[in-house]
C-alpha atoms as a PDB file:
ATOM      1  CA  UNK A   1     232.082  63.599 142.526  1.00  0.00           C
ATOM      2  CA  UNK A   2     236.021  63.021 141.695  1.00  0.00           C
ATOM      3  CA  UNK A   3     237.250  64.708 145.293  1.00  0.00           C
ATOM      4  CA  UNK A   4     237.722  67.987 144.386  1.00  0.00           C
ATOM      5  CA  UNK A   5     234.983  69.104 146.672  1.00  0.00           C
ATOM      6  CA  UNK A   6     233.240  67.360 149.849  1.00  0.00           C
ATOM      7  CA  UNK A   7     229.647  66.500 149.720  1.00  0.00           C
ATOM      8  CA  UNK A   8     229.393  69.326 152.161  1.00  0.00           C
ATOM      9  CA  UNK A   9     230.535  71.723 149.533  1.00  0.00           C
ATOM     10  CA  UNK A  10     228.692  70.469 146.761  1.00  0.00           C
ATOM     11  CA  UNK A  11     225.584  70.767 148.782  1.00  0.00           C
ATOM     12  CA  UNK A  12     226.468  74.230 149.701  1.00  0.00           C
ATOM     13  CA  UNK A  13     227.069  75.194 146.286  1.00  0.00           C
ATOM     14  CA  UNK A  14     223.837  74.113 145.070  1.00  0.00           C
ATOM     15  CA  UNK A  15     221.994  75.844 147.508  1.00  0.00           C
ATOM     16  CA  UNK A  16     223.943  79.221 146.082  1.00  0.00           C
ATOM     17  CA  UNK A  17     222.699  77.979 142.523  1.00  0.00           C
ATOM     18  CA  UNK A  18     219.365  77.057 143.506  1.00  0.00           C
ATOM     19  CA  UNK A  19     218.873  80.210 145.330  1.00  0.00           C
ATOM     20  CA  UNK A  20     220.227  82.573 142.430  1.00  0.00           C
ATOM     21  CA  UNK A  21     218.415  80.281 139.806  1.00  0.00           C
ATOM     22  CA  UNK A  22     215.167  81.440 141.593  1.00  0.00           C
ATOM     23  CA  UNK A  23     216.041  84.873 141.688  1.00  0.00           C
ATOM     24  CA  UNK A  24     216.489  85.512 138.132  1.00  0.00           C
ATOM     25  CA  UNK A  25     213.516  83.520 137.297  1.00  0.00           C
ATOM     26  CA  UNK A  26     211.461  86.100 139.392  1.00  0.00           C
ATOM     27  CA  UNK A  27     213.371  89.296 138.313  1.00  0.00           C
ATOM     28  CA  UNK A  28     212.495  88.130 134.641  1.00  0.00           C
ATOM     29  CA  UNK A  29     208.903  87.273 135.847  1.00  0.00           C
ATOM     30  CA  UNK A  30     208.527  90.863 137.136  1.00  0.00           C
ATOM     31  CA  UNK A  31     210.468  92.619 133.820  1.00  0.00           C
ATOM     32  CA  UNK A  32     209.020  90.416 131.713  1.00  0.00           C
ATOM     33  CA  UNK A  33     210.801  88.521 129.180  1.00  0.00           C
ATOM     34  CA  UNK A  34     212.203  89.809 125.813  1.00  0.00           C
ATOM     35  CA  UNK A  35     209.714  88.888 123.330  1.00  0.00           C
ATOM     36  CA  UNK A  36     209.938  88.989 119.896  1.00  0.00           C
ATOM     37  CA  UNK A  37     206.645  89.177 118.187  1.00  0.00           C
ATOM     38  CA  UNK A  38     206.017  87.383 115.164  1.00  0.00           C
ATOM     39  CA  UNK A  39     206.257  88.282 111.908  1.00  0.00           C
ATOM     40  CA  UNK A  40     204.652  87.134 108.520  1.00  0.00           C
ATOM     41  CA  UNK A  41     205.960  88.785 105.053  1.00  0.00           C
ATOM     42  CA  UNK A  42     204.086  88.152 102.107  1.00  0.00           C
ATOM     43  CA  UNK A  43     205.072  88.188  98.802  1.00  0.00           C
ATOM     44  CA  UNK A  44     203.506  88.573  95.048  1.00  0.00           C
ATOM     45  CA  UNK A  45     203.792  89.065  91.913  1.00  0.00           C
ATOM     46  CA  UNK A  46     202.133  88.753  88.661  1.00  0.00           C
ATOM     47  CA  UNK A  47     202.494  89.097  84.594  1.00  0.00           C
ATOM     48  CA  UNK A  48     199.503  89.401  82.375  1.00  0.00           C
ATOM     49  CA  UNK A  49     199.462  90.026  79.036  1.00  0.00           C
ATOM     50  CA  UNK A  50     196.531  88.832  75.826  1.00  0.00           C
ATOM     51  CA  UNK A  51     198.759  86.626  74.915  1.00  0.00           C
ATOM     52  CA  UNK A  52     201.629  84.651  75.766  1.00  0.00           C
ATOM     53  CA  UNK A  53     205.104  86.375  75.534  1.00  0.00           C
ATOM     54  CA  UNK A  54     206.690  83.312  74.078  1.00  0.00           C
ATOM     55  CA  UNK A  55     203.936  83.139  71.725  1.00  0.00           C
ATOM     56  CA  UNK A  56     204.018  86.921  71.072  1.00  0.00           C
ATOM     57  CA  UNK A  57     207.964  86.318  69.952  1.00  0.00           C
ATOM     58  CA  UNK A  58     207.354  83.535  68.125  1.00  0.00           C
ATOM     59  CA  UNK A  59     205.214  85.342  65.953  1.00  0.00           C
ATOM     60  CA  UNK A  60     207.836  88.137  65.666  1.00  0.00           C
ATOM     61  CA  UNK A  61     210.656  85.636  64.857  1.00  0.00           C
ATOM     62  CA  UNK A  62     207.797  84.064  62.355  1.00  0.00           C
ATOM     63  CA  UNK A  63     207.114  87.722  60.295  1.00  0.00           C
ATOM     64  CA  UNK A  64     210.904  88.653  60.566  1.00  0.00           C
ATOM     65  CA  UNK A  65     211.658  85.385  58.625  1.00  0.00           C
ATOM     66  CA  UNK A  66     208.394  86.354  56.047  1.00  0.00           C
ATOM     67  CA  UNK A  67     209.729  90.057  55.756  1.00  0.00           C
ATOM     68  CA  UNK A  68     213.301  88.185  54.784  1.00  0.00           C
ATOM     69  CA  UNK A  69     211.934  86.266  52.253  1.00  0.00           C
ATOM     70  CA  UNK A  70     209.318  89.177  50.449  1.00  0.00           C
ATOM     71  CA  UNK A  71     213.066  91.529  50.841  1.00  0.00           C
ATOM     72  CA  UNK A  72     215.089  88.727  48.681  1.00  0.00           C
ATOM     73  CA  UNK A  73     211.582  88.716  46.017  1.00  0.00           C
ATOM     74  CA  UNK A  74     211.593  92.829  45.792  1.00  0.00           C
ATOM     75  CA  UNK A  75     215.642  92.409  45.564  1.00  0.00           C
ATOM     76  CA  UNK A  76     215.318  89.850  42.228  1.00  0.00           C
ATOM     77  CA  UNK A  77     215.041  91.713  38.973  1.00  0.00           C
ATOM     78  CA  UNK A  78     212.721  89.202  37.338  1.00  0.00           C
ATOM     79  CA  UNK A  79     209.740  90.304  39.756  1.00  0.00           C
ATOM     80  CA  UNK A  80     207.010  91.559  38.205  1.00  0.00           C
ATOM     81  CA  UNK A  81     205.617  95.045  39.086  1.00  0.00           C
ATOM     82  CA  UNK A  82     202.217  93.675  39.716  1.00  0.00           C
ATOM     83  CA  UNK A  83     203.977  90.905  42.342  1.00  0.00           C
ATOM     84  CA  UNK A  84     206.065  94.070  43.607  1.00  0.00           C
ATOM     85  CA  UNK A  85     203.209  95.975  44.522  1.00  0.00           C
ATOM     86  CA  UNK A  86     202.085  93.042  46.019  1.00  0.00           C
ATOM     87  CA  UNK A  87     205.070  92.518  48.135  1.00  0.00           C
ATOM     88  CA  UNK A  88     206.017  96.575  49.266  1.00  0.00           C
ATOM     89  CA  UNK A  89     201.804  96.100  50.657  1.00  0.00           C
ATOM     90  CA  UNK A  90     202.435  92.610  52.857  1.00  0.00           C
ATOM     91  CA  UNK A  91     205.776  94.416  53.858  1.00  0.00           C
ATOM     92  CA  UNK A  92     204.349  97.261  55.299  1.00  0.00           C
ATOM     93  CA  UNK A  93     201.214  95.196  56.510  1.00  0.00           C
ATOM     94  CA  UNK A  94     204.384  92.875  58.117  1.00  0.00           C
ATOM     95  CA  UNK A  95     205.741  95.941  59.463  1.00  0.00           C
ATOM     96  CA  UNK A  96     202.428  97.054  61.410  1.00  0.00           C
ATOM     97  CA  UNK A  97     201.810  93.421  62.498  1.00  0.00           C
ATOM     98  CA  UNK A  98     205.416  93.444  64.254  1.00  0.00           C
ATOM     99  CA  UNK A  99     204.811  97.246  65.595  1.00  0.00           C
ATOM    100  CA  UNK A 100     202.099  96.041  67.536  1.00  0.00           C
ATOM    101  CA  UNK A 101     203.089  92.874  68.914  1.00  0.00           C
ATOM    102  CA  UNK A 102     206.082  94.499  70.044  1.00  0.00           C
ATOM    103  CA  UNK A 103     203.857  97.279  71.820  1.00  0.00           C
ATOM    104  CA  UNK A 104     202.194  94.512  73.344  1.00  0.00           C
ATOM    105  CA  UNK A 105     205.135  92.882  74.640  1.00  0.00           C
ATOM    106  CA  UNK A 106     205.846  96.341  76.280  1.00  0.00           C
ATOM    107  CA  UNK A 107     202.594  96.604  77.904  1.00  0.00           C
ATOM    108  CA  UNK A 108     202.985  93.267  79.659  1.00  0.00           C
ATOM    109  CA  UNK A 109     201.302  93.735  82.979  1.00  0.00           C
ATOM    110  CA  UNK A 110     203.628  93.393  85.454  1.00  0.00           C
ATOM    111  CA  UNK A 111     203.272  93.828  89.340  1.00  0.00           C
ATOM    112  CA  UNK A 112     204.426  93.027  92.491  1.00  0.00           C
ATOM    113  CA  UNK A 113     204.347  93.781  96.008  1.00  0.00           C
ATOM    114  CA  UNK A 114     205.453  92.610  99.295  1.00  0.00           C
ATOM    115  CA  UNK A 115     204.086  93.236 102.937  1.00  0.00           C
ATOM    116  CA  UNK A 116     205.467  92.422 106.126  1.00  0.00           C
ATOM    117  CA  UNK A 117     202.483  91.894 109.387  1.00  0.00           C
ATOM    118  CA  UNK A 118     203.618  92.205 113.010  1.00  0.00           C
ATOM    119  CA  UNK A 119     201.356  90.138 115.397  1.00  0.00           C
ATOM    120  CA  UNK A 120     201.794  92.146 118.797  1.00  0.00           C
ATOM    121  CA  UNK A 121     199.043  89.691 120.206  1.00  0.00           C
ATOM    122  CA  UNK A 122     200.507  88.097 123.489  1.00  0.00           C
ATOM    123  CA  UNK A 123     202.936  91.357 123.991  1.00  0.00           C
ATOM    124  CA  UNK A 124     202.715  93.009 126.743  1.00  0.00           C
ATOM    125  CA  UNK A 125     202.243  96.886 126.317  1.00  0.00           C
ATOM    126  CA  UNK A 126     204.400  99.568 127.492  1.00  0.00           C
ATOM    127  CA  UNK A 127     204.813 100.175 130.891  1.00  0.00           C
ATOM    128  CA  UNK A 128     204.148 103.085 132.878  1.00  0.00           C
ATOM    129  CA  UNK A 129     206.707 105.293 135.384  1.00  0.00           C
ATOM    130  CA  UNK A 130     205.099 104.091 138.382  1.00  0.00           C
ATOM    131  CA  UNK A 131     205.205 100.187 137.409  1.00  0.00           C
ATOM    132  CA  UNK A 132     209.092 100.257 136.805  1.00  0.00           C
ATOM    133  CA  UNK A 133     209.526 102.016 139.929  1.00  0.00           C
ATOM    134  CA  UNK A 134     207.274  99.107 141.211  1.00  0.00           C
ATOM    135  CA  UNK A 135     209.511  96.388 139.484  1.00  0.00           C
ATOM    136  CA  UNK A 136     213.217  98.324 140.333  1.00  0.00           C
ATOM    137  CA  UNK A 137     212.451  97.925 144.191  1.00  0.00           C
ATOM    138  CA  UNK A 138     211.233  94.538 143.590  1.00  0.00           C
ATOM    139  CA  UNK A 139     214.312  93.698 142.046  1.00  0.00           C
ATOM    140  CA  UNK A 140     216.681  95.590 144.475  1.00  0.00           C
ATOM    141  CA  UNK A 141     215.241  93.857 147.056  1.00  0.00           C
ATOM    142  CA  UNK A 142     215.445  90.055 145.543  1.00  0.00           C
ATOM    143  CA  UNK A 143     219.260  90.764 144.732  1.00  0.00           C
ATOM    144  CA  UNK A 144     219.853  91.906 148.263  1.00  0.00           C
ATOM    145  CA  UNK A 145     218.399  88.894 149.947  1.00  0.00           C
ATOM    146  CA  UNK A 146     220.542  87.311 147.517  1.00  0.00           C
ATOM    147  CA  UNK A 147     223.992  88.714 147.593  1.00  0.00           C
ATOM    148  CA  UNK A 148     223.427  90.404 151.692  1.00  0.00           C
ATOM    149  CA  UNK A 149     223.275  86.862 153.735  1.00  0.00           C
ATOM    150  CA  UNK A 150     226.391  84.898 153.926  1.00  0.00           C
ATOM    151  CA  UNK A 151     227.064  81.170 153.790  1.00  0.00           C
ATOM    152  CA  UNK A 152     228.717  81.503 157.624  1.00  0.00           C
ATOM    153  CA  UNK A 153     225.753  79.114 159.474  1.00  0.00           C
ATOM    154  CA  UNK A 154     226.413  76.557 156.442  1.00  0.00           C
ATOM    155  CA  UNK A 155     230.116  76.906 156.406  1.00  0.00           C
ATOM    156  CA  UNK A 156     230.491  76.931 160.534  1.00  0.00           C
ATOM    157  CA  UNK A 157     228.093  73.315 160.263  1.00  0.00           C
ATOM    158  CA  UNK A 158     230.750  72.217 158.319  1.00  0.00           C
ATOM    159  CA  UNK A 159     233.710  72.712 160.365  1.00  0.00           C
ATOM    160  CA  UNK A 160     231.872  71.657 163.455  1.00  0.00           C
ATOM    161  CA  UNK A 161     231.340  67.845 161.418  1.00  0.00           C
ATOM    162  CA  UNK A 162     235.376  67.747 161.077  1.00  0.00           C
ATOM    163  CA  UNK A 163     236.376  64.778 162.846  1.00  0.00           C
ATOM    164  CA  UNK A 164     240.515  64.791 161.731  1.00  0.00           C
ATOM    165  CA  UNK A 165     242.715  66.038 164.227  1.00  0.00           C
ATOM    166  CA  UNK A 166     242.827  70.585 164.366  1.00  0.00           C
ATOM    167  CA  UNK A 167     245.246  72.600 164.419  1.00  0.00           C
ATOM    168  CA  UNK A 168     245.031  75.372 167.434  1.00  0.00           C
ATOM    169  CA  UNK A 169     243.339  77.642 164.716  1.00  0.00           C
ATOM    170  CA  UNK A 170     241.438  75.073 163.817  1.00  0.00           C
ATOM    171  CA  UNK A 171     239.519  74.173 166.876  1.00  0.00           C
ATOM    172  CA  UNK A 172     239.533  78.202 168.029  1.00  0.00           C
ATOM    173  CA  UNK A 173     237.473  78.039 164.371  1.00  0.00           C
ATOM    174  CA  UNK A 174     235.404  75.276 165.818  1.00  0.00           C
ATOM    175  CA  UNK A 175     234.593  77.032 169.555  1.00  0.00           C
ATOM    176  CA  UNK A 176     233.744  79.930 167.414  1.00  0.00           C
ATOM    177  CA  UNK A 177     231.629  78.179 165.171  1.00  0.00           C
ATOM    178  CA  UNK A 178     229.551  76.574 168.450  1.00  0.00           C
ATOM    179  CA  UNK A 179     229.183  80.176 169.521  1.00  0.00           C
ATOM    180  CA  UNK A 180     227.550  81.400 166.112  1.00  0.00           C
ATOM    181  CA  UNK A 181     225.241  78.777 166.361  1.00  0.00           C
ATOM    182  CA  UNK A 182     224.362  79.143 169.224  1.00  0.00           C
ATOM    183  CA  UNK A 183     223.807  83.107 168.945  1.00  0.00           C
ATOM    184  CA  UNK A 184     221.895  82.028 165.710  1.00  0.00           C
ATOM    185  CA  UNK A 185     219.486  79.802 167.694  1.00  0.00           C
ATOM    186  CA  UNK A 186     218.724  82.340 170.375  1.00  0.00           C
ATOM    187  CA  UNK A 187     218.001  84.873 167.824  1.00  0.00           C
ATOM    188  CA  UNK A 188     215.246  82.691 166.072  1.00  0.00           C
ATOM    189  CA  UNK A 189     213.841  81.707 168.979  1.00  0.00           C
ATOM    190  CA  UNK A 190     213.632  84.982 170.459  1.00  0.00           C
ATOM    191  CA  UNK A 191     212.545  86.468 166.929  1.00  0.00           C
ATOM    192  CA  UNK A 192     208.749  85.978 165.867  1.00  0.00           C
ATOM    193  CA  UNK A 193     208.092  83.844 162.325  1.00  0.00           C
END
């Protein structure tokens, strides 16, 4: 300790602590404590498709670059119209190829979901009218033990242990300190445990 306070007074003041310490622990004991329950979330998701979508576009990027080249052949004057004919039937067969690889890029299964689980195990349920009443009277009565009593028996104890030299008011504090204590000691005496 650095003075501020006697030894007295510190012991005092933990008593107050001690004594208020205990009765929050037993007010919380009777409310019972906020609890939050815990809580999982789960996730998903998923994409499904035949094929691979990178594979899918490669092979779009593949018959774009084939329809090029058959365009520049049916573009050149010295084609044939045997090798035309040719060319206008891989073109369109080019053209359903793509249709349906792009249709299947479309239809690429995708899904997801997410859930979220409360786990009320350990939590206690609702109370009923009757139990709070219960628990508000308990309560009332802990914080009037509490806060009702004062610290006069400790406080008198002290002043009688002053040894300096009193004032007048100091040692009519003192004689009326003796006569607390000893009203105090008749009482518990007289006053079955």
């Amino acid at each position: 300790m650095n003075g501020a306070i006697t030894q007295n007074q510190y012991d005092l003041l933990a008593r107050r602590y001690q004594k208020h310490a205990v009765a929050l622990l037993a007010i919380e004991q009777m409310t019972g404590v906020a609890r939050v329950p815990p809580i999982t979330i789960n996730t998903t998701g998923s994409a499904e498709s035949g094929r691979s979508l990178l594979e899918m576009r490669g092979k779009v990027s593949l018959i774009d670059a084939q329809v090029s080249a058959l365009e520049k052949k049916k573009a050149d004057k010295d084609t044939s119209d045997e090798a035309m004919k040719a060319i206008v039937l891989q073109l369109s067969s080019f053209k359903v190829d793509k249709e349906a690889i792009t249709q299947s890029i479309e239809k690429v299964l995708v899904s997801g979901s997410a859930s979220a689980t409360v786990n009320m195990f350990g939590i206690p349920p609702n109370s009923n009218e009757k139990h709070i009443s219960e628990v508000i009277q308990a309560v009332k009565g802990i914080v009037a033990q509490i806060i009702l009593p004062d610290d006069n028996k400790e406080l008198c104890f002290m002043h009688i242990q002053i040894d300096a030299k009193l004032t007048d008011a100091g040692k009519e504090l003192q004689s009326y300190c003796l006569e607390f204590l000893k009203a105090e000691l008749k009482i518990n005496k007289e006053t079955p445990n």
